[in-house]
C-alpha atoms as a PDB file:
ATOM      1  CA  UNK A   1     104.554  85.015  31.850  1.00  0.00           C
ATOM      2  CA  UNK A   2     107.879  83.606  31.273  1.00  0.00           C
ATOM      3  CA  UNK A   3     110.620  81.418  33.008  1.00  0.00           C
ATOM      4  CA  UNK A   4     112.477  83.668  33.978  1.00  0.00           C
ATOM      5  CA  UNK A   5     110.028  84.708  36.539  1.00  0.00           C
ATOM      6  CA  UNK A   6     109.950  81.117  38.257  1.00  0.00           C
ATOM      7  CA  UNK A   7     113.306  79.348  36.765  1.00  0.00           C
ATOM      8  CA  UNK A   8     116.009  79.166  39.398  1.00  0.00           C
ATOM      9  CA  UNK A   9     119.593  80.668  38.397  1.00  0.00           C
ATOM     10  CA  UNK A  10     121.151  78.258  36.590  1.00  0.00           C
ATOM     11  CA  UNK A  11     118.411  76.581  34.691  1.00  0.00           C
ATOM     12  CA  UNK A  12     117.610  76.837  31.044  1.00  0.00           C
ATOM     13  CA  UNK A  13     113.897  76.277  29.585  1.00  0.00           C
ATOM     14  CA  UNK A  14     113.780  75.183  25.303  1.00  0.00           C
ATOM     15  CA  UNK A  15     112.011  74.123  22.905  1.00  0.00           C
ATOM     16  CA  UNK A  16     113.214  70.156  22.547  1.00  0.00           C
ATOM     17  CA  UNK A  17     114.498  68.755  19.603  1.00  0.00           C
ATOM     18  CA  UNK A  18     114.299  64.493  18.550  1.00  0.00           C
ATOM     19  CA  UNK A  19     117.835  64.807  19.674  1.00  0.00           C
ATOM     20  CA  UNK A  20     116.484  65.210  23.411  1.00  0.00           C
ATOM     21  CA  UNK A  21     114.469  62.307  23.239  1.00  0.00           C
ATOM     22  CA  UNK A  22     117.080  59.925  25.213  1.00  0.00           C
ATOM     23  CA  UNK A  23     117.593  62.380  27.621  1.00  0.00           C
ATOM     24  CA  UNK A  24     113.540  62.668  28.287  1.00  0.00           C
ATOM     25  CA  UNK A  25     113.270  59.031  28.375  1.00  0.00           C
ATOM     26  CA  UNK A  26     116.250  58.910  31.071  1.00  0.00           C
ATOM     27  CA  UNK A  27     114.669  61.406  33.552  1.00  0.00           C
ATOM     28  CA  UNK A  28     111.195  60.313  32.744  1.00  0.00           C
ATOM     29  CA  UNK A  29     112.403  56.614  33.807  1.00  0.00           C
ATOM     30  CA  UNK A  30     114.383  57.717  36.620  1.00  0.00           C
ATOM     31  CA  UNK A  31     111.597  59.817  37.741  1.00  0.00           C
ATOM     32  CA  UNK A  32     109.117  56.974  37.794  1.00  0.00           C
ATOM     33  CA  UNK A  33     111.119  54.927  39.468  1.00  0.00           C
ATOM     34  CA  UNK A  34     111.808  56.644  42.299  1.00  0.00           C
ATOM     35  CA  UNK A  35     108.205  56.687  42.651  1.00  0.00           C
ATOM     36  CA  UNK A  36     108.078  53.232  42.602  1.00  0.00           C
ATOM     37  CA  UNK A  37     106.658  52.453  39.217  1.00  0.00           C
ATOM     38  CA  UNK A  38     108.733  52.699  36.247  1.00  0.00           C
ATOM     39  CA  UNK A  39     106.775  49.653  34.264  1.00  0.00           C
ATOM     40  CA  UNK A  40     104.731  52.105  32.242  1.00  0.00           C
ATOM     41  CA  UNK A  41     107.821  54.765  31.002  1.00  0.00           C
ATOM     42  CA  UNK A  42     108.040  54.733  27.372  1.00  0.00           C
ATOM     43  CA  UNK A  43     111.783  53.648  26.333  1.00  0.00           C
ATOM     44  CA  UNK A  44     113.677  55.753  23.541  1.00  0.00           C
ATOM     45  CA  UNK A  45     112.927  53.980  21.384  1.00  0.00           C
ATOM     46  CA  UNK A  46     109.080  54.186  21.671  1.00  0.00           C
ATOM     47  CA  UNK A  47     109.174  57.946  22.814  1.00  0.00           C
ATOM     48  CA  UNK A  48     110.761  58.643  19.415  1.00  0.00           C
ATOM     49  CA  UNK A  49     108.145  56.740  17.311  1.00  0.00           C
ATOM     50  CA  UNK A  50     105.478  59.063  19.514  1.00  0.00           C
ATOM     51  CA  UNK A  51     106.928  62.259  18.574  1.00  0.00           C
ATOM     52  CA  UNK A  52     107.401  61.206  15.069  1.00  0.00           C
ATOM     53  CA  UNK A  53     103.530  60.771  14.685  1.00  0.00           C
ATOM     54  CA  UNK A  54     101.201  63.019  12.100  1.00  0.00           C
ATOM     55  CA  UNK A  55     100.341  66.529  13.541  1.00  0.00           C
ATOM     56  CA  UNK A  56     102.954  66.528  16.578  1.00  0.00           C
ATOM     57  CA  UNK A  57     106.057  68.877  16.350  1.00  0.00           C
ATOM     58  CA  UNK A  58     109.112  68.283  18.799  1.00  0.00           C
ATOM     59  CA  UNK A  59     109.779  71.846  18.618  1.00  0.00           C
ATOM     60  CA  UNK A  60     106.547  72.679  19.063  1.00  0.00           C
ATOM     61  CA  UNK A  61     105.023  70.130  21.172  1.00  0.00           C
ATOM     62  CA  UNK A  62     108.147  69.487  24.112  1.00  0.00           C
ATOM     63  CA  UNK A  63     109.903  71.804  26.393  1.00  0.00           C
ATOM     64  CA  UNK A  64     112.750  71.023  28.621  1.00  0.00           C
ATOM     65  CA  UNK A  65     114.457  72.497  31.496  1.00  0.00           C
ATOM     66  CA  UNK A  66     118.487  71.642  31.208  1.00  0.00           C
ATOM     67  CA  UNK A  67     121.192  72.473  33.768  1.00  0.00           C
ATOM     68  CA  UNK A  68     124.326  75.067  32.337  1.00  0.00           C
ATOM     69  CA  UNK A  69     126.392  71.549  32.134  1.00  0.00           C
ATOM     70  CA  UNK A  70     123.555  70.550  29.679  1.00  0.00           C
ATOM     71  CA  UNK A  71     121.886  67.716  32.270  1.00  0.00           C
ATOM     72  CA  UNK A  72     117.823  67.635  31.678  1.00  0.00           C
ATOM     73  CA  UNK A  73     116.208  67.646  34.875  1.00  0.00           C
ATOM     74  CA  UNK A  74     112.572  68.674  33.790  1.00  0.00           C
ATOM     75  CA  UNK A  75     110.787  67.824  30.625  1.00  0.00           C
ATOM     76  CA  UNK A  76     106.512  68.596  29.522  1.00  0.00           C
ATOM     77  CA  UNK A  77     105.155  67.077  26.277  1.00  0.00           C
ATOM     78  CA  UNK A  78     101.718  68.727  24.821  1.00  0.00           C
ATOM     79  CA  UNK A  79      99.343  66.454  23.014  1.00  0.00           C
ATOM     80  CA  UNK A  80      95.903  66.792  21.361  1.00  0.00           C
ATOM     81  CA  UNK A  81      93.826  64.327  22.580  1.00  0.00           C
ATOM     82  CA  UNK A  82      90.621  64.718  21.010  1.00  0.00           C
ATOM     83  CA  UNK A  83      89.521  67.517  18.537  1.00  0.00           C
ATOM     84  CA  UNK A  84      91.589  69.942  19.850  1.00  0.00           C
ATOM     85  CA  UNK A  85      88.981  70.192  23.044  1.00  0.00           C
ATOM     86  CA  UNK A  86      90.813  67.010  25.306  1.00  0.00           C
ATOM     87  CA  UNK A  87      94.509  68.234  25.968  1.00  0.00           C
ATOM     88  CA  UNK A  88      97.514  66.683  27.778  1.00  0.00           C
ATOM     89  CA  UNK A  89     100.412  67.686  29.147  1.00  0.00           C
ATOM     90  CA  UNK A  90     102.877  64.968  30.455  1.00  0.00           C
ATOM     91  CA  UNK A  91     105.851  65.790  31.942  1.00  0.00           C
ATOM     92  CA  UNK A  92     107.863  65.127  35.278  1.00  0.00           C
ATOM     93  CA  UNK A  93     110.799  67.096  37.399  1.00  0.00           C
ATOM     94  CA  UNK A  94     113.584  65.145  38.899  1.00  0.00           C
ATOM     95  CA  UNK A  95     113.151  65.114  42.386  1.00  0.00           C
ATOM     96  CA  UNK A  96     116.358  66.796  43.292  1.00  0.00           C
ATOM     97  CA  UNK A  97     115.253  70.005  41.128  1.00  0.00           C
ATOM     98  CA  UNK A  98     112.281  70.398  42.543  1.00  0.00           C
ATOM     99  CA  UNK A  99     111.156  73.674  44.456  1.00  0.00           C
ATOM    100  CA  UNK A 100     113.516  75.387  41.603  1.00  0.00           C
ATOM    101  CA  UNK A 101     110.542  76.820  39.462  1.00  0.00           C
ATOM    102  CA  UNK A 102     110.529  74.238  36.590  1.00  0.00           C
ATOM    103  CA  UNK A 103     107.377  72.485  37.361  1.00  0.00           C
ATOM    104  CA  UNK A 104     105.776  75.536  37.275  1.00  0.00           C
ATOM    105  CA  UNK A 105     107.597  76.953  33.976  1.00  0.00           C
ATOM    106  CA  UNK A 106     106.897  73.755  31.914  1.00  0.00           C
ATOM    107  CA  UNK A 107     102.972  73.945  32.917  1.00  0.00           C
ATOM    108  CA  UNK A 108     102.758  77.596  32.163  1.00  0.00           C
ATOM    109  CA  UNK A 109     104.480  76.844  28.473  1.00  0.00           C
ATOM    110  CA  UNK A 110     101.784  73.990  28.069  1.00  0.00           C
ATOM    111  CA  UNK A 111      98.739  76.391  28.679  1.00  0.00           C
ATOM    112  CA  UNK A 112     100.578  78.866  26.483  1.00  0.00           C
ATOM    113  CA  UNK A 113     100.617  76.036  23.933  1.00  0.00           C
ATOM    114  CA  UNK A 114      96.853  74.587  24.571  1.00  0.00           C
ATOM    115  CA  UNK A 115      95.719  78.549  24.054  1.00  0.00           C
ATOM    116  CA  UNK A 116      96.827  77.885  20.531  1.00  0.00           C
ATOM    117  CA  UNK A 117      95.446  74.440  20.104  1.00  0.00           C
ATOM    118  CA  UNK A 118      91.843  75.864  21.335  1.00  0.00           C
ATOM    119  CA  UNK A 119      91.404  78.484  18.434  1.00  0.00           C
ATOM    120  CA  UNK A 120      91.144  74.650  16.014  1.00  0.00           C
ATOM    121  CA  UNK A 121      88.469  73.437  18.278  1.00  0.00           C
ATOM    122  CA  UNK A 122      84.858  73.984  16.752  1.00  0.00           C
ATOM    123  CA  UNK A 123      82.774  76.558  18.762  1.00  0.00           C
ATOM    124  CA  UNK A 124      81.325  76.184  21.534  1.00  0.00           C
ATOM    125  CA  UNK A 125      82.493  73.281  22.698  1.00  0.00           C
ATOM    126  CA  UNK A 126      84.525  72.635  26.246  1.00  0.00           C
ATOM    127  CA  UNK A 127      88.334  72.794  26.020  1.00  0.00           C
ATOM    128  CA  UNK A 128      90.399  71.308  28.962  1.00  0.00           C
ATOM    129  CA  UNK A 129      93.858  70.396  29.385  1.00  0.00           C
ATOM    130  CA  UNK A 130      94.560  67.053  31.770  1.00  0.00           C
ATOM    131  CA  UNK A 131      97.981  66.108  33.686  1.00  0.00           C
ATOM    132  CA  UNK A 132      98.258  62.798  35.483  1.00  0.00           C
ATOM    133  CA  UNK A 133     101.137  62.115  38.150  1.00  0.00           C
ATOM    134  CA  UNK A 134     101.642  59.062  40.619  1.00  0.00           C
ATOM    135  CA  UNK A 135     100.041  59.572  43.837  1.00  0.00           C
ATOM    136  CA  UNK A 136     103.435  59.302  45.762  1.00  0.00           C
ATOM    137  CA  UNK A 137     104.374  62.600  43.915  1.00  0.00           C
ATOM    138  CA  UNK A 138     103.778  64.717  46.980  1.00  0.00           C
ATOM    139  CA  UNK A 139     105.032  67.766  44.880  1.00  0.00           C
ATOM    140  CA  UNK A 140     102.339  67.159  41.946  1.00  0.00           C
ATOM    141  CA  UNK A 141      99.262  67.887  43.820  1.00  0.00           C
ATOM    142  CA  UNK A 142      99.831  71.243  45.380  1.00  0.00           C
ATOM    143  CA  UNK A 143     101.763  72.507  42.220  1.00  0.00           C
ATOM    144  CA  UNK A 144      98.780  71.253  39.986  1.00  0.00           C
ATOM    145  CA  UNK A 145      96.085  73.110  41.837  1.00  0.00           C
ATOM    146  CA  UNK A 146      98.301  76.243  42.221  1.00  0.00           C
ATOM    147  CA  UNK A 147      98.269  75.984  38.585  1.00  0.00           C
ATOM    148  CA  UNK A 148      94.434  75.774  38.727  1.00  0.00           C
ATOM    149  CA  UNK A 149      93.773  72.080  38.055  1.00  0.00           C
ATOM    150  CA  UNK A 150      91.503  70.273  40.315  1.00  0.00           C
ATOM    151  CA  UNK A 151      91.406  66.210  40.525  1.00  0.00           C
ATOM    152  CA  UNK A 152      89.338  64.320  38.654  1.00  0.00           C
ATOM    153  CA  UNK A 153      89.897  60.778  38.584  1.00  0.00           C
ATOM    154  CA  UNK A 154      92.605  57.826  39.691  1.00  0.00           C
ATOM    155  CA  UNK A 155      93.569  55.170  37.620  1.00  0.00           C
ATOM    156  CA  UNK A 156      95.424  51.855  38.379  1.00  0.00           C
ATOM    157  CA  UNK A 157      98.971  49.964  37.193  1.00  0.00           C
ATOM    158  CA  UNK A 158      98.035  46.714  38.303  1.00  0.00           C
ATOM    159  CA  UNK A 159      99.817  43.367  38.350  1.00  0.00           C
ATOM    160  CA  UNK A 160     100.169  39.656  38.545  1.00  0.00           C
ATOM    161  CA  UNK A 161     104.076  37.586  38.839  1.00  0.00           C
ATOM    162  CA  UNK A 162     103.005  34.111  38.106  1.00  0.00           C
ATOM    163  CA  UNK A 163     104.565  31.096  40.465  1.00  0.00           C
ATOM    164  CA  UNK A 164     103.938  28.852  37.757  1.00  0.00           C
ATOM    165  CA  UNK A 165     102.252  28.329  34.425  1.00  0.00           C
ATOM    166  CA  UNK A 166      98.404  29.511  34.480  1.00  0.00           C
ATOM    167  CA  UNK A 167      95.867  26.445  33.867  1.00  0.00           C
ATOM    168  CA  UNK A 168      94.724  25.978  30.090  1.00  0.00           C
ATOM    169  CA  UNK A 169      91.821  28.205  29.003  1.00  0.00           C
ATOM    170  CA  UNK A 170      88.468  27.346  27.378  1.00  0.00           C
ATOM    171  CA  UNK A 171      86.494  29.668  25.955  1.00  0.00           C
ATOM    172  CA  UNK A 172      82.713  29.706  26.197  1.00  0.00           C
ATOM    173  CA  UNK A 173      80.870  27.512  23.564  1.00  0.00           C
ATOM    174  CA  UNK A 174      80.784  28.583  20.436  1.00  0.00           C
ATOM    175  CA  UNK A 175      83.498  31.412  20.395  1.00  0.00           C
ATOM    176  CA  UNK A 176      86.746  30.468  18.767  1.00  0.00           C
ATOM    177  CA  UNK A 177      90.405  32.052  19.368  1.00  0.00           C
ATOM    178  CA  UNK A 178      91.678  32.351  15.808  1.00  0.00           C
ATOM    179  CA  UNK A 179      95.598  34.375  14.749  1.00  0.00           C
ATOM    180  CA  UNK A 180      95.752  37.682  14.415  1.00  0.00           C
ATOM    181  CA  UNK A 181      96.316  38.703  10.903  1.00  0.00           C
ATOM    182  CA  UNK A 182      96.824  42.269  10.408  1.00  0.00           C
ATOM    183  CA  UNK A 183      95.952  42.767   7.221  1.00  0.00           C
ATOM    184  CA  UNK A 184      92.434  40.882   7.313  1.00  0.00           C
ATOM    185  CA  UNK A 185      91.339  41.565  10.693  1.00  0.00           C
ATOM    186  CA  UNK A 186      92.029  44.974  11.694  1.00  0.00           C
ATOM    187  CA  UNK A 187      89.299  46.827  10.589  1.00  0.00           C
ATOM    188  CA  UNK A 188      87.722  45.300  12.492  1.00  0.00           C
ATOM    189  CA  UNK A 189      89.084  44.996  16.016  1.00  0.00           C
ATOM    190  CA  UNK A 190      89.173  48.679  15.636  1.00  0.00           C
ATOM    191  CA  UNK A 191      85.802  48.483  15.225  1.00  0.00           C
ATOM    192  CA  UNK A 192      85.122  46.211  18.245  1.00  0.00           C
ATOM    193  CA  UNK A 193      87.788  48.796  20.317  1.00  0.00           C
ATOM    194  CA  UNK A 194      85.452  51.819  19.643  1.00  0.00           C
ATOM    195  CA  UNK A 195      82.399  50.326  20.660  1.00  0.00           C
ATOM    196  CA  UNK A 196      83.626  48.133  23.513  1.00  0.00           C
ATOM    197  CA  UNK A 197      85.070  51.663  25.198  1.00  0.00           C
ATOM    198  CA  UNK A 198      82.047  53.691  24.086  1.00  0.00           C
ATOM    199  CA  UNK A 199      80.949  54.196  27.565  1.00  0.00           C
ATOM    200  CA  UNK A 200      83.863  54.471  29.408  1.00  0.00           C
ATOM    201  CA  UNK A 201      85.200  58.007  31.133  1.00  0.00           C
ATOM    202  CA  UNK A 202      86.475  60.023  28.757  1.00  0.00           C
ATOM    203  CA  UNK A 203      86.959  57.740  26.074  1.00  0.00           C
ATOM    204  CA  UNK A 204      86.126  58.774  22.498  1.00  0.00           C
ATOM    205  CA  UNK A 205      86.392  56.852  19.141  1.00  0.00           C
ATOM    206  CA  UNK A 206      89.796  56.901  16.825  1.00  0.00           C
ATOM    207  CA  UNK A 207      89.376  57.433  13.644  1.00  0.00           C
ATOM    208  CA  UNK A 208      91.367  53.896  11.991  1.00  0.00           C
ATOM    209  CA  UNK A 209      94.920  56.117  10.791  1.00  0.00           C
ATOM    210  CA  UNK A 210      95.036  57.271  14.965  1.00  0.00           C
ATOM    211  CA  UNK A 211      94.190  53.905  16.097  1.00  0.00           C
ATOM    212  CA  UNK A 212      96.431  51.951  14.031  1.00  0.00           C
ATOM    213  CA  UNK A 213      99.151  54.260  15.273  1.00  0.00           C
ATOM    214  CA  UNK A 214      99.629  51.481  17.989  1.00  0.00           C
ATOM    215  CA  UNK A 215     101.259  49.077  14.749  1.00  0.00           C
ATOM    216  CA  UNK A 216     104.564  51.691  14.468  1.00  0.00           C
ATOM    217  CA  UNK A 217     105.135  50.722  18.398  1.00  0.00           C
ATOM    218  CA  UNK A 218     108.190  48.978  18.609  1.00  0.00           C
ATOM    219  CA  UNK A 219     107.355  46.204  20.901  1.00  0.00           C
ATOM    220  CA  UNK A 220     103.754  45.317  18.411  1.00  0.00           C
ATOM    221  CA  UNK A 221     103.722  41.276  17.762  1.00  0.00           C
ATOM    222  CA  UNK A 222     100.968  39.976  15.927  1.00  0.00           C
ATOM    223  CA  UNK A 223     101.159  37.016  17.777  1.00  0.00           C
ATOM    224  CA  UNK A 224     100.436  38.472  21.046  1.00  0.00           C
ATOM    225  CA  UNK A 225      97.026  39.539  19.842  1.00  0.00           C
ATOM    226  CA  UNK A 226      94.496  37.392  21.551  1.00  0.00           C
ATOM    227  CA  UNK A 227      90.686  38.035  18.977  1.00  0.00           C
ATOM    228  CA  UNK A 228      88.070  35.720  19.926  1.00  0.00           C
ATOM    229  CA  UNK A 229      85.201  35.148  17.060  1.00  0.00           C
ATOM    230  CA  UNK A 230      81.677  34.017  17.189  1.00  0.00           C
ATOM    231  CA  UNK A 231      81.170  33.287  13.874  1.00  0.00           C
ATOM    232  CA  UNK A 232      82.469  36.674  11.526  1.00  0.00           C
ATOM    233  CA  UNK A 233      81.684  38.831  14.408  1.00  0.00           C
ATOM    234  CA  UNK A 234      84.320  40.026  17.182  1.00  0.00           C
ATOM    235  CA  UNK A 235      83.356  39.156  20.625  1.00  0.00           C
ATOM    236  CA  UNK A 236      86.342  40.011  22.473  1.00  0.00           C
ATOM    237  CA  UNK A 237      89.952  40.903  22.327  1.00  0.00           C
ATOM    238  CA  UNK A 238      93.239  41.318  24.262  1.00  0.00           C
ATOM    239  CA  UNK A 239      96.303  43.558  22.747  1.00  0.00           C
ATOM    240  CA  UNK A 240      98.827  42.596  23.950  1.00  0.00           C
ATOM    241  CA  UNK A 241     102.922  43.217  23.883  1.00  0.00           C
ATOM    242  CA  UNK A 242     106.248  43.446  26.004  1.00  0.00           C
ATOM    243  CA  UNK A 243     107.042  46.776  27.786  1.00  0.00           C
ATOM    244  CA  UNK A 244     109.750  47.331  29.620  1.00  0.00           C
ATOM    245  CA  UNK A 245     110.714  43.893  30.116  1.00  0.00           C
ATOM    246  CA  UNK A 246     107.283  42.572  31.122  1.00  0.00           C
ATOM    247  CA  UNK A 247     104.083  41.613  29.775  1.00  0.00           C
ATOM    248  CA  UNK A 248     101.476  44.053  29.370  1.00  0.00           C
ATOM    249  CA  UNK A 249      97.933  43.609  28.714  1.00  0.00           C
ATOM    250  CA  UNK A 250      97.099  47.126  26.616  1.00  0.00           C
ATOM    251  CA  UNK A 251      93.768  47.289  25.594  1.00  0.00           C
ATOM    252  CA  UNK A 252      91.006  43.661  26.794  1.00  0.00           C
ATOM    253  CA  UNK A 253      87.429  44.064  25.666  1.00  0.00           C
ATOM    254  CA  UNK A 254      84.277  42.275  25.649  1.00  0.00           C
ATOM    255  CA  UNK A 255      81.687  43.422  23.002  1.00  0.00           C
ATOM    256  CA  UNK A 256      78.427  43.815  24.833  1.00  0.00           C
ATOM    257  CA  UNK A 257      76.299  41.091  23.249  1.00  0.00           C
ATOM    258  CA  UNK A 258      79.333  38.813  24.745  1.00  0.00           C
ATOM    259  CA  UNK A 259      79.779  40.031  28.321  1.00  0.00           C
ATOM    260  CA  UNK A 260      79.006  37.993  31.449  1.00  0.00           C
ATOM    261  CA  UNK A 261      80.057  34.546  29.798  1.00  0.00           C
ATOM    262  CA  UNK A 262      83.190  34.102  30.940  1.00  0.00           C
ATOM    263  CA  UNK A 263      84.828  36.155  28.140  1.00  0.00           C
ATOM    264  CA  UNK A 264      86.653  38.748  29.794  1.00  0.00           C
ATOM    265  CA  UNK A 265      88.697  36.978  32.185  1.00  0.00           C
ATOM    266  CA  UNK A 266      89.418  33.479  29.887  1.00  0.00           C
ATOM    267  CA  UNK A 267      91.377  36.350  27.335  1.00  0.00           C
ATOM    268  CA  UNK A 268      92.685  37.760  30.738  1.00  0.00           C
ATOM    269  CA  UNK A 269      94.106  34.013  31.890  1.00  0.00           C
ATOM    270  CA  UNK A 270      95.244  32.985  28.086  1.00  0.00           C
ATOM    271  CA  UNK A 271      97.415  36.442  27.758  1.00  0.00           C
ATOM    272  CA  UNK A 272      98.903  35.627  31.058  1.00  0.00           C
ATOM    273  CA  UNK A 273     100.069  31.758  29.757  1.00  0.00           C
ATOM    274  CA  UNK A 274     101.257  33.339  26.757  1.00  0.00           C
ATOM    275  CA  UNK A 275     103.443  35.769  27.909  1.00  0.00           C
ATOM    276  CA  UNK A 276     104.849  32.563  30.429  1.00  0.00           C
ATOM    277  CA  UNK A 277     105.355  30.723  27.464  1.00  0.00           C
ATOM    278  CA  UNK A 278     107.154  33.438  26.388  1.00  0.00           C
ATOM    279  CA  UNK A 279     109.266  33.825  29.718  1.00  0.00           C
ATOM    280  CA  UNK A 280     107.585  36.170  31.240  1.00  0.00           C
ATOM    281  CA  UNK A 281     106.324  36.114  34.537  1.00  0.00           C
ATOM    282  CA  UNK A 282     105.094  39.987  35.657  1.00  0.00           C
ATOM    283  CA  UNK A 283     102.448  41.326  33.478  1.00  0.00           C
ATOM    284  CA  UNK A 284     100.552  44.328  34.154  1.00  0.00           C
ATOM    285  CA  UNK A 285      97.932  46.230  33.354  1.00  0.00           C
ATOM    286  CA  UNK A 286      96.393  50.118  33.345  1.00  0.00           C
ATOM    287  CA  UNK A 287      92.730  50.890  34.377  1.00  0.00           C
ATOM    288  CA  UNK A 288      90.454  53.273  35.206  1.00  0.00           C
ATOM    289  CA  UNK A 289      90.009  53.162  38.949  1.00  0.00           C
ATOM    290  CA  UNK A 290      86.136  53.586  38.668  1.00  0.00           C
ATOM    291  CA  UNK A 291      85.774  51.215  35.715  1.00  0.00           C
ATOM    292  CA  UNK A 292      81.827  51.238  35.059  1.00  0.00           C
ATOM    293  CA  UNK A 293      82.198  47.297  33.486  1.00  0.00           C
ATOM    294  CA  UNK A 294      83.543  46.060  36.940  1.00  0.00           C
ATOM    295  CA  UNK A 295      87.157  45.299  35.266  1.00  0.00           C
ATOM    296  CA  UNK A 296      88.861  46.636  38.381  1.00  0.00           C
ATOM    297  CA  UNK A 297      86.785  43.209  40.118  1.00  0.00           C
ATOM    298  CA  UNK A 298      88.216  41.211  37.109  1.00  0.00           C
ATOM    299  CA  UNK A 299      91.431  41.781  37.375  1.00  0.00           C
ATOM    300  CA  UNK A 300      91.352  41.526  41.026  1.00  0.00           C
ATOM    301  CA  UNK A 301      89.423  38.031  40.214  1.00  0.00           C
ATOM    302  CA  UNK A 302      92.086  37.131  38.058  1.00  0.00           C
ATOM    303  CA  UNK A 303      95.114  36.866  40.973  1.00  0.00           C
ATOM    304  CA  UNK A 304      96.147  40.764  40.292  1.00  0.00           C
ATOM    305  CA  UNK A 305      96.817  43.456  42.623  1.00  0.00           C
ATOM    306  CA  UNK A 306      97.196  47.022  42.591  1.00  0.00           C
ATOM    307  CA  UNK A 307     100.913  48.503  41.907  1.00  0.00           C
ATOM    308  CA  UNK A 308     100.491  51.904  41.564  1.00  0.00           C
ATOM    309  CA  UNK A 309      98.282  54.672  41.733  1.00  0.00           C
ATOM    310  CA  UNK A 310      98.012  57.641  39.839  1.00  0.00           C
ATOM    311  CA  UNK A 311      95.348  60.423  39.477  1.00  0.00           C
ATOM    312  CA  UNK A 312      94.232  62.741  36.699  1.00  0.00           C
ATOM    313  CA  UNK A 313      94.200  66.637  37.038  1.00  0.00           C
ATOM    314  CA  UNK A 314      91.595  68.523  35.016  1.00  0.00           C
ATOM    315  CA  UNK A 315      91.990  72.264  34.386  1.00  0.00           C
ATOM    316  CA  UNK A 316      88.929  74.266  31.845  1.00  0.00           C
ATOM    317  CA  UNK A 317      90.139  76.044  29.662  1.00  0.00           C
ATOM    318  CA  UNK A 318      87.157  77.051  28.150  1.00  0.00           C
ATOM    319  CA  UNK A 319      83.170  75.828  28.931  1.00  0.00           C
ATOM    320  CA  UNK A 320      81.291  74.987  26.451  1.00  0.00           C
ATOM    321  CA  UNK A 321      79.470  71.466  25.075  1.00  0.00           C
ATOM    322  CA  UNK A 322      81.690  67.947  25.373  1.00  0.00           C
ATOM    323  CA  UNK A 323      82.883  67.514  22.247  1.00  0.00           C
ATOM    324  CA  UNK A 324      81.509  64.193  21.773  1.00  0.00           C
ATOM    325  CA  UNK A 325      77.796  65.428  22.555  1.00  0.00           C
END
C-alpha cells in the first residue's frame, strides 16, 4: 500500500524533518482548537525537545501530508511506548482536507512503521498500536475502525478558573510540604510515580533516564513541584508546570499507605493557590475517565469540571502475553 492509492491530486506524503516541527505544531494547534480544546497541544518549542529524545528519528518517526504550495495540512508521529509491544500514533488532518485520503495514508505509514518496531519486541508477547482523538472529531471514529481499531477507553481534560484565591491548605498531621530539589529528591519521586500508577490502565514503570525526560520540557520549574514527606518517605506529590498559558496539574499521586487522609485533594487545592499566586487562574488537568482510585470524584470534589473528551483506539497487531505480565 502506498499514498498514492488514497492521496488526493495535489497532495504530497514525506518523511518530516526538525525543520517541520513549527508547521506540525501550527496544524496540530489549529486542529485542536477547532475542536474546542487546544490546552493540551504541545508548542514548538516542546514538540522539538520530544523529537529530539533518545531512540526517536524525525525522519523515521513523522510523516506529513503538504499541499504543492508547501502548506501542511496532515501530520502522524510514531512512538514506542513500552518495549516495543505499546505503540502510538498521534497525528491530526485539518478539517478542510479531510475526505482527501490523508488520514488514511498517514495511518497506513504508521502500521508500516509499528511492523518494524514489533520484530524488537521479545516473543510472544502482545503488540498493539493506540490512536487517541477528541470525541468531537466526527471523522476519527469511522476512519479509525476502517483502519481496524476498535475503542477502548475515554479520558478527560478537565478544569477549574478560579474567582478568587483558593483557601490556605493544611496537610494531614504529620506530613510536611518541603522544596523540590532536583538533585536530592528525584530518585525518589520517581520512585513514588511508579508505584503510585502501578495499577492504573495501561500504565507501566519508566525506567529513571525515560522518566526524567519530563526535566528537558521547557515549561519544568522546580518550584512548581508540590512533594509532601512523612518523615524520609514520599507520601504524595503534584508535578506541576505552565502549558499553554495555563496551569496544569501533570502527574498528582498519593502513595497507598497515605490515601484516604485528605492527601490527594490538599496537593490538588495548594497547586491551584500556587499557580494564582503565580497569575494564573485556569488550570487543568488529564485523566483517565475510569480512574480505579476515584480521582475523576476528586477532581470533581475539588470545584473542576470536564472540558474535553477524548477516547483511545486500540488496534492488535499481534496476540500474545502483556508485556508487563
Amino acid at each position: 500500500m502506498t499514498e498514492k492509492a488514497h492521496l488526493d491530486h495535489g497532495l504530497t506524503l514525506r518523511p518530516a524533518s526538525l525543520a517541520d516541527v513549527n508547521a506540525v505544531a501550527k496544524l496540530t494547534y489549529e486542529v485542536a482548537k477547532m475542536e474546542g480544546d487546544a490546552s493540551f497541544v504541545m508548542t514548538a518549542e516542546e514538540l522539538a525537545n520530544a523529537w529530539r529524545n533518545e531512540g526517536f528519528l524525525v525522519e523515521r518517526d513523522v510523516f506529513v501530508v503538504e499541499t504543492q504550495e508547501g502548506r501542511v495540512v496532515g501530520s502522524e508521529e510514531f512512538y514506542n511506548e513500552n518495549g516495543h509491544c505499546k505503540l502510538i500514533a498521534d497525528g491530526c488532518v485539518h478539517p478542510e482536507f479531510r475526505g482527501l485520503g490523508i488520514g488514511t495514508s498517514l495511518l497506513e505509514k504508521m502500521e508500516v512503521r509499528a511492523q518494524a518496531e514489533m520484530e524488537l519486541a521479545k516473543p510472544n508477547t502482545r503488540v498493539v498500536i493506540q490512536s487517541m482523538i477528541n470525541t468531537r472529531n466526527e471523522a476519527g471514529d469511522p476512519l479509525l475502525r476502517a483502519m481496524g481499531y476498535s475503542p477502548i477507553r475515554y479520558f478527560w481534560r478537565m478544569e477549574i478558573k478560579l474567582q478568587e484565591a483558593p483557601a490556605a491548605v493544611t496537610f494531614p498531621t504529620g506530613l510536611e510540604l518541603r522544596p523540590f530539589i532536583k538533585d536530592e529528591h528525584a530518585v525518589a519521586v520517581w520512585q513514588a510515580d511508579n508505584e503510585v500508577f502501578r495499577d492504573h490502565w495501561g500504565s507501566h514503570e519508566f525506567t529513571y533516564e525515560k522518566w526524567s525526560q519530563k526535566f528537558d520540557n521547557p515549561n519544568f520549574d522546580p518550584t512548581l513541584w508540590m512533594v509532601v514527606w512523612d518523615g524520609d518517605q514520599i507520601a504524595g506529590f503534584s508535578q506541576n508546570r505552565f502549558r499553554m498559558g495555563s496551569g496544569w496539574v501533570g502527574t498528582i499521586g498519593v502513595r497507598r499507605p497515605w490515601r484516604k487522609m485528605g492527601l490527594g485533594i490538599a496537593l490538588l487545592r495548594h497547586s491551584f493557590g500556587e499557580f494564582y499566586k503565580r497569575g494564573t487562574t485556569t488550570i487543568g488537568l488529564g485523566v483517565d475517565a475510569s480512574n480505579p482510585t476515584g480521582a475523576t470524584r476528586l477532581y470533581q470534589r475539588a470545584g473542576m469540571v470536564v472540558a474535553s473528551e477524548h477516547l483511545t483506539y486500540e488496534k492488535e497487531l499481534r496476540p500474545g502475553r502483556e508485556v508487563e505480565e
